[in-house]
C-alpha atoms as a PDB file:
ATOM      1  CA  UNK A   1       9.646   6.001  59.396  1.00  0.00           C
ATOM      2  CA  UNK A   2       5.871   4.993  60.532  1.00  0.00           C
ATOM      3  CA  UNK A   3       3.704   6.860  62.104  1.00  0.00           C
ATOM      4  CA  UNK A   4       3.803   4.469  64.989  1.00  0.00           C
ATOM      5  CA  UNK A   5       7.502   5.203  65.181  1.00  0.00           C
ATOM      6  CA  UNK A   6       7.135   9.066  65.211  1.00  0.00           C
ATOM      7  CA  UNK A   7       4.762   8.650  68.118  1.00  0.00           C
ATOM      8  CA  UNK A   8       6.861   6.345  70.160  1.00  0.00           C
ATOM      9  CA  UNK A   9      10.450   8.726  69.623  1.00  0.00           C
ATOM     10  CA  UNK A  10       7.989  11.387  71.458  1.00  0.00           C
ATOM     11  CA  UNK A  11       6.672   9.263  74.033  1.00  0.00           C
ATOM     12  CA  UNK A  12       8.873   9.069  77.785  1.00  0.00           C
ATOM     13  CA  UNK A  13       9.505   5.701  78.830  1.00  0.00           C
ATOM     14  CA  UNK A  14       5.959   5.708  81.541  1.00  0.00           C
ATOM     15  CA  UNK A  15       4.108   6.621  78.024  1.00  0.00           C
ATOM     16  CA  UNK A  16       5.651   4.102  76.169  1.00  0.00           C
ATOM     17  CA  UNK A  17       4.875   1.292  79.440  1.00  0.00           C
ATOM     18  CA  UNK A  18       1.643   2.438  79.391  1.00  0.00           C
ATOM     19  CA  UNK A  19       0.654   2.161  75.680  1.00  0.00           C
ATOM     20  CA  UNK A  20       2.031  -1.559  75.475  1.00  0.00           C
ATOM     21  CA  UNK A  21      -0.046  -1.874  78.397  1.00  0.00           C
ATOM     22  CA  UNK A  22      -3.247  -0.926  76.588  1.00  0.00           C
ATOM     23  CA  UNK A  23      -2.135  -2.269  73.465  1.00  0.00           C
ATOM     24  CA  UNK A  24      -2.146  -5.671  75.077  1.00  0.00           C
ATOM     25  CA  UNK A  25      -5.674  -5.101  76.643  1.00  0.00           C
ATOM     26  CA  UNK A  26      -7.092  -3.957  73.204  1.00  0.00           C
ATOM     27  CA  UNK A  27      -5.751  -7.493  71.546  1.00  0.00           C
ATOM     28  CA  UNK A  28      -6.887  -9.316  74.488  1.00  0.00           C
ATOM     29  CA  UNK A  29     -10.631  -7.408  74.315  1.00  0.00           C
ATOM     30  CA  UNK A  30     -10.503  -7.787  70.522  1.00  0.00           C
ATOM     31  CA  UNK A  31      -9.648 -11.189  70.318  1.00  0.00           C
ATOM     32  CA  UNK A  32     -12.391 -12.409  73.092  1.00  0.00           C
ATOM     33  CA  UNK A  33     -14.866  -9.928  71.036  1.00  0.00           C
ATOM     34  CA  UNK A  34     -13.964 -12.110  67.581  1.00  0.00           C
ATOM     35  CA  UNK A  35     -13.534 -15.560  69.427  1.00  0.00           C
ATOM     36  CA  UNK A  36     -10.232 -16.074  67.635  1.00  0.00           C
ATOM     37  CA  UNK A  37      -8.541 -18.323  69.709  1.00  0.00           C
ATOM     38  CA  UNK A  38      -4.957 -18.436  68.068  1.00  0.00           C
ATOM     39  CA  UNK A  39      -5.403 -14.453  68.686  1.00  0.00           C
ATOM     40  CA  UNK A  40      -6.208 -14.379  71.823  1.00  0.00           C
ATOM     41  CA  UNK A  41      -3.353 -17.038  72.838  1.00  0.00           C
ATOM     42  CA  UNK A  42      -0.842 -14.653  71.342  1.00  0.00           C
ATOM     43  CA  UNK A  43      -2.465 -11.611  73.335  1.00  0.00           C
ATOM     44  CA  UNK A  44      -2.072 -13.411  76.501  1.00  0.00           C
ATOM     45  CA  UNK A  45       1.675 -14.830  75.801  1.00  0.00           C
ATOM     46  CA  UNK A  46       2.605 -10.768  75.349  1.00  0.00           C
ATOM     47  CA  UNK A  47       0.296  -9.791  78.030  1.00  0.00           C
ATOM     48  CA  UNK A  48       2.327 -12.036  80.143  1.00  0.00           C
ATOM     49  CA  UNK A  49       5.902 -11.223  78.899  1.00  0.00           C
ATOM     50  CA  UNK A  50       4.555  -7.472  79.643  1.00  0.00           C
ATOM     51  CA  UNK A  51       4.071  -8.969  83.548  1.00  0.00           C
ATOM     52  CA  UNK A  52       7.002 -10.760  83.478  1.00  0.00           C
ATOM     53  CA  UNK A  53       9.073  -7.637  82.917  1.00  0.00           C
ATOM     54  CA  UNK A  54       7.193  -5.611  84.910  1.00  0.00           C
ATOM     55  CA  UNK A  55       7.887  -7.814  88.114  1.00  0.00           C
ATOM     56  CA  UNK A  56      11.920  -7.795  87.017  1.00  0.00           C
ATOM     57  CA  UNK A  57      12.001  -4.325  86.512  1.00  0.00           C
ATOM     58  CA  UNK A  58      10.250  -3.916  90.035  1.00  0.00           C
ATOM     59  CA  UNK A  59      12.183  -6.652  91.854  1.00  0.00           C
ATOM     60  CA  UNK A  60      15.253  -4.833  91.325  1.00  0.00           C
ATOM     61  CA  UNK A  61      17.246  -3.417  94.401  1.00  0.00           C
ATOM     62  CA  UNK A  62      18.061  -0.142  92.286  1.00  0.00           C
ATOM     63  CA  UNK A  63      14.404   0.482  91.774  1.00  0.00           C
ATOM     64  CA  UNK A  64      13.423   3.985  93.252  1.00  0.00           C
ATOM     65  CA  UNK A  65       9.732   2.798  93.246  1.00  0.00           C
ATOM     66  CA  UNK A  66       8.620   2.722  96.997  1.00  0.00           C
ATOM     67  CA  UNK A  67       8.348  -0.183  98.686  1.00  0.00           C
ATOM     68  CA  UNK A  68       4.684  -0.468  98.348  1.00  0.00           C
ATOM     69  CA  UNK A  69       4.356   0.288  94.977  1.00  0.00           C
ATOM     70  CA  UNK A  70       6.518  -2.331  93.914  1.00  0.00           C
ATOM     71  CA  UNK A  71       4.874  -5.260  96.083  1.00  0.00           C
ATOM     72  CA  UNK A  72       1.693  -4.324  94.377  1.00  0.00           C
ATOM     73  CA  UNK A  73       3.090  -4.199  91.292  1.00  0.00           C
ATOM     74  CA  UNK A  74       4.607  -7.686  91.746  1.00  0.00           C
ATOM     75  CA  UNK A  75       1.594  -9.304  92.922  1.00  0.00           C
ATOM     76  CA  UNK A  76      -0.368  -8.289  89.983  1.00  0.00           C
ATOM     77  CA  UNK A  77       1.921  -9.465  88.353  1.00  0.00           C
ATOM     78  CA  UNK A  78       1.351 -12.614  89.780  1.00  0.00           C
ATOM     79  CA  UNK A  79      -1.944 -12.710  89.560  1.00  0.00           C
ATOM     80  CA  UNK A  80      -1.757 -11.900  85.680  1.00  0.00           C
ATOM     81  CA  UNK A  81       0.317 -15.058  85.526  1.00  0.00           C
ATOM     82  CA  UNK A  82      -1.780 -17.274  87.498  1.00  0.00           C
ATOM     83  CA  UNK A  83      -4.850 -16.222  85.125  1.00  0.00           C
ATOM     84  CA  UNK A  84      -3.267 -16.292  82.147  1.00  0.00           C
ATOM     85  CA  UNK A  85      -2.042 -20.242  83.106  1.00  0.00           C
ATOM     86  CA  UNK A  86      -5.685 -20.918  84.690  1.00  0.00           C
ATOM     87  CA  UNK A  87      -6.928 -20.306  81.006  1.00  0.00           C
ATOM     88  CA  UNK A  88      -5.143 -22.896  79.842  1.00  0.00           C
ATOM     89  CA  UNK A  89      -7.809 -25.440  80.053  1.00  0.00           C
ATOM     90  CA  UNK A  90     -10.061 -22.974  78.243  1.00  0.00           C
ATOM     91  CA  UNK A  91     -10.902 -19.251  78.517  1.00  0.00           C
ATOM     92  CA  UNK A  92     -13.066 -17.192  80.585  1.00  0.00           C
ATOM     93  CA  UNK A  93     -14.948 -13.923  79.637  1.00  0.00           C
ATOM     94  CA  UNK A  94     -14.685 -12.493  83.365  1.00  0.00           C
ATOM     95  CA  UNK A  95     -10.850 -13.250  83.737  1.00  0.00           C
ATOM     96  CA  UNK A  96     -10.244 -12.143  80.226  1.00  0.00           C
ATOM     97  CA  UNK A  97     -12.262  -8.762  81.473  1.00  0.00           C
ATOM     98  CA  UNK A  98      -9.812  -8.632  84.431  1.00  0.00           C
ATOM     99  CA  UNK A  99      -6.705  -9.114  82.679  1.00  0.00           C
ATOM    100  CA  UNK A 100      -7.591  -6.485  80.368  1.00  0.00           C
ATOM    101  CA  UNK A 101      -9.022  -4.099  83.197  1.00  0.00           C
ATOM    102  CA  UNK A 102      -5.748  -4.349  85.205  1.00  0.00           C
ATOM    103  CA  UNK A 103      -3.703  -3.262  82.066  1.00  0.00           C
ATOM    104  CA  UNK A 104      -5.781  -0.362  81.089  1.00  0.00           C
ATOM    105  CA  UNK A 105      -5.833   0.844  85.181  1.00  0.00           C
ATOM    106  CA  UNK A 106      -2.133   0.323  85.638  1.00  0.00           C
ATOM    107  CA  UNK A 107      -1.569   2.373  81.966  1.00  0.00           C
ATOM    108  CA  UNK A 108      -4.189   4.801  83.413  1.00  0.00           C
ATOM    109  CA  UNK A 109      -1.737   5.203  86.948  1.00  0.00           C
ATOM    110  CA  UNK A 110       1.447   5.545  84.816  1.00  0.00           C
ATOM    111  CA  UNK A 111       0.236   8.541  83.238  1.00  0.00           C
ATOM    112  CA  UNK A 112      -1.728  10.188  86.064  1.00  0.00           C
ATOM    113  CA  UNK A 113       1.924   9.456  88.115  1.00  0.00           C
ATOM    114  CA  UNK A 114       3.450  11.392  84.920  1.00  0.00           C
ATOM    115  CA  UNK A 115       1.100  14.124  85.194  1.00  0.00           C
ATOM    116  CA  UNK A 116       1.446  15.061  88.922  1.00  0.00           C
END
Protein backbone atom coordinates (compact mmCIF):
# COMPACT_ATOMS: atom_id res chain seq x y z
CA UNK A 1 0.00 0.00 0.00
CA UNK A 2 1.28 3.77 -0.82
CA UNK A 3 1.40 6.32 1.22
CA UNK A 4 -1.09 8.10 -0.94
CA UNK A 5 -3.41 5.20 -0.28
CA UNK A 6 -3.03 5.25 3.58
CA UNK A 7 -3.97 8.90 3.45
CA UNK A 8 -6.97 8.58 1.26
CA UNK A 9 -8.55 5.22 3.50
CA UNK A 10 -8.44 8.10 6.36
CA UNK A 11 -9.82 10.82 4.48
CA UNK A 12 -14.15 11.28 4.53
CA UNK A 13 -15.53 11.62 1.24
CA UNK A 14 -15.60 16.07 1.55
CA UNK A 15 -11.63 15.42 2.23
CA UNK A 16 -11.18 13.25 -0.47
CA UNK A 17 -13.49 16.00 -2.99
CA UNK A 18 -11.47 18.49 -1.77
CA UNK A 19 -7.92 17.11 -2.32
CA UNK A 20 -8.75 16.13 -6.07
CA UNK A 21 -9.88 19.55 -6.10
CA UNK A 22 -6.48 20.99 -5.22
CA UNK A 23 -4.70 18.34 -6.84
CA UNK A 24 -6.15 19.53 -10.10
CA UNK A 25 -5.29 23.25 -9.32
CA UNK A 26 -1.63 22.28 -8.42
CA UNK A 27 -1.26 20.46 -12.10
CA UNK A 28 -3.04 23.24 -13.66
CA UNK A 29 -0.58 26.02 -11.68
CA UNK A 30 2.37 23.70 -12.36
CA UNK A 31 1.86 23.12 -15.79
CA UNK A 32 1.20 27.04 -16.72
CA UNK A 33 4.44 27.65 -14.34
CA UNK A 34 6.57 25.03 -16.82
CA UNK A 35 4.67 26.01 -20.12
CA UNK A 36 4.12 22.33 -20.85
CA UNK A 37 1.34 22.34 -22.97
CA UNK A 38 0.52 18.50 -23.30
CA UNK A 39 0.48 18.96 -19.27
CA UNK A 40 -1.55 21.45 -18.93
CA UNK A 41 -4.19 19.94 -21.57
CA UNK A 42 -4.37 16.87 -19.38
CA UNK A 43 -4.85 19.15 -16.15
CA UNK A 44 -7.72 20.83 -17.70
CA UNK A 45 -9.45 17.50 -19.26
CA UNK A 46 -9.44 16.21 -15.27
CA UNK A 47 -10.18 19.59 -14.03
CA UNK A 48 -13.19 19.35 -16.15
CA UNK A 49 -14.27 15.69 -15.53
CA UNK A 50 -13.89 16.96 -11.70
CA UNK A 51 -16.81 19.76 -12.87
CA UNK A 52 -18.58 17.48 -14.73
CA UNK A 53 -19.21 15.27 -11.72
CA UNK A 54 -19.59 17.83 -9.49
CA UNK A 55 -22.69 19.31 -11.45
CA UNK A 56 -24.20 15.42 -11.62
CA UNK A 57 -23.67 14.82 -8.20
CA UNK A 58 -25.44 18.29 -7.47
CA UNK A 59 -28.18 17.99 -10.10
CA UNK A 60 -29.49 15.09 -8.41
CA UNK A 61 -33.08 15.21 -6.80
CA UNK A 62 -31.71 13.08 -3.73
CA UNK A 63 -29.09 15.68 -3.06
CA UNK A 64 -29.52 17.11 0.58
CA UNK A 65 -27.38 20.15 -0.52
CA UNK A 66 -29.74 23.27 -0.27
CA UNK A 67 -31.07 24.68 -3.02
CA UNK A 68 -28.64 27.44 -3.24
CA UNK A 69 -25.70 25.66 -2.75
CA UNK A 70 -26.26 23.47 -5.50
CA UNK A 71 -27.17 26.27 -8.20
CA UNK A 72 -23.86 27.76 -7.32
CA UNK A 73 -22.21 24.80 -7.48
CA UNK A 74 -23.65 24.09 -10.96
CA UNK A 75 -22.88 27.31 -12.40
CA UNK A 76 -19.30 27.08 -11.57
CA UNK A 77 -19.41 24.36 -12.93
CA UNK A 78 -20.37 25.87 -15.94
CA UNK A 79 -18.24 28.40 -15.97
CA UNK A 80 -15.20 25.90 -15.48
CA UNK A 81 -16.46 24.35 -18.69
CA UNK A 82 -16.91 27.35 -20.69
CA UNK A 83 -13.13 28.35 -19.75
CA UNK A 84 -11.68 25.32 -20.10
CA UNK A 85 -13.37 25.16 -23.99
CA UNK A 86 -12.51 29.07 -24.44
CA UNK A 87 -8.79 27.86 -24.09
CA UNK A 88 -9.04 25.91 -26.81
CA UNK A 89 -7.75 28.34 -29.27
CA UNK A 90 -4.84 28.92 -26.89
CA UNK A 91 -4.37 29.51 -23.14
CA UNK A 92 -4.65 32.33 -20.87
CA UNK A 93 -2.61 33.07 -17.64
CA UNK A 94 -5.69 34.96 -15.93
CA UNK A 95 -8.30 32.15 -16.75
CA UNK A 96 -5.79 29.51 -15.94
CA UNK A 97 -5.43 31.65 -12.42
CA UNK A 98 -9.25 31.42 -12.12
CA UNK A 99 -9.71 27.92 -12.82
CA UNK A 100 -7.20 27.09 -10.36
CA UNK A 101 -8.51 29.75 -7.72
CA UNK A 102 -12.08 28.32 -7.89
CA UNK A 103 -10.72 24.75 -7.11
CA UNK A 104 -8.56 25.65 -4.24
CA UNK A 105 -11.75 28.03 -2.72
CA UNK A 106 -14.34 25.36 -3.29
CA UNK A 107 -11.63 22.60 -1.55
CA UNK A 108 -11.12 25.40 1.05
CA UNK A 109 -15.39 25.49 1.67
CA UNK A 110 -15.56 21.64 1.76
CA UNK A 111 -13.42 21.49 4.65
CA UNK A 112 -14.44 24.62 6.56
CA UNK A 113 -18.30 22.95 5.91
CA UNK A 114 -16.54 19.70 7.55
CA UNK A 115 -15.23 21.57 10.35
CA UNK A 116 -18.39 23.44 11.57
Amino acid sequence: MTFMSNIKTEMSLLEEDAFALTQAALEISQAQEANDEKRLAAALDYNLQLWVGIRTLVERDENPLPAEVKENLSRLSHFVAHKTFEMQDGSNDKTLEALANTNLQIAEGLLEGKRA
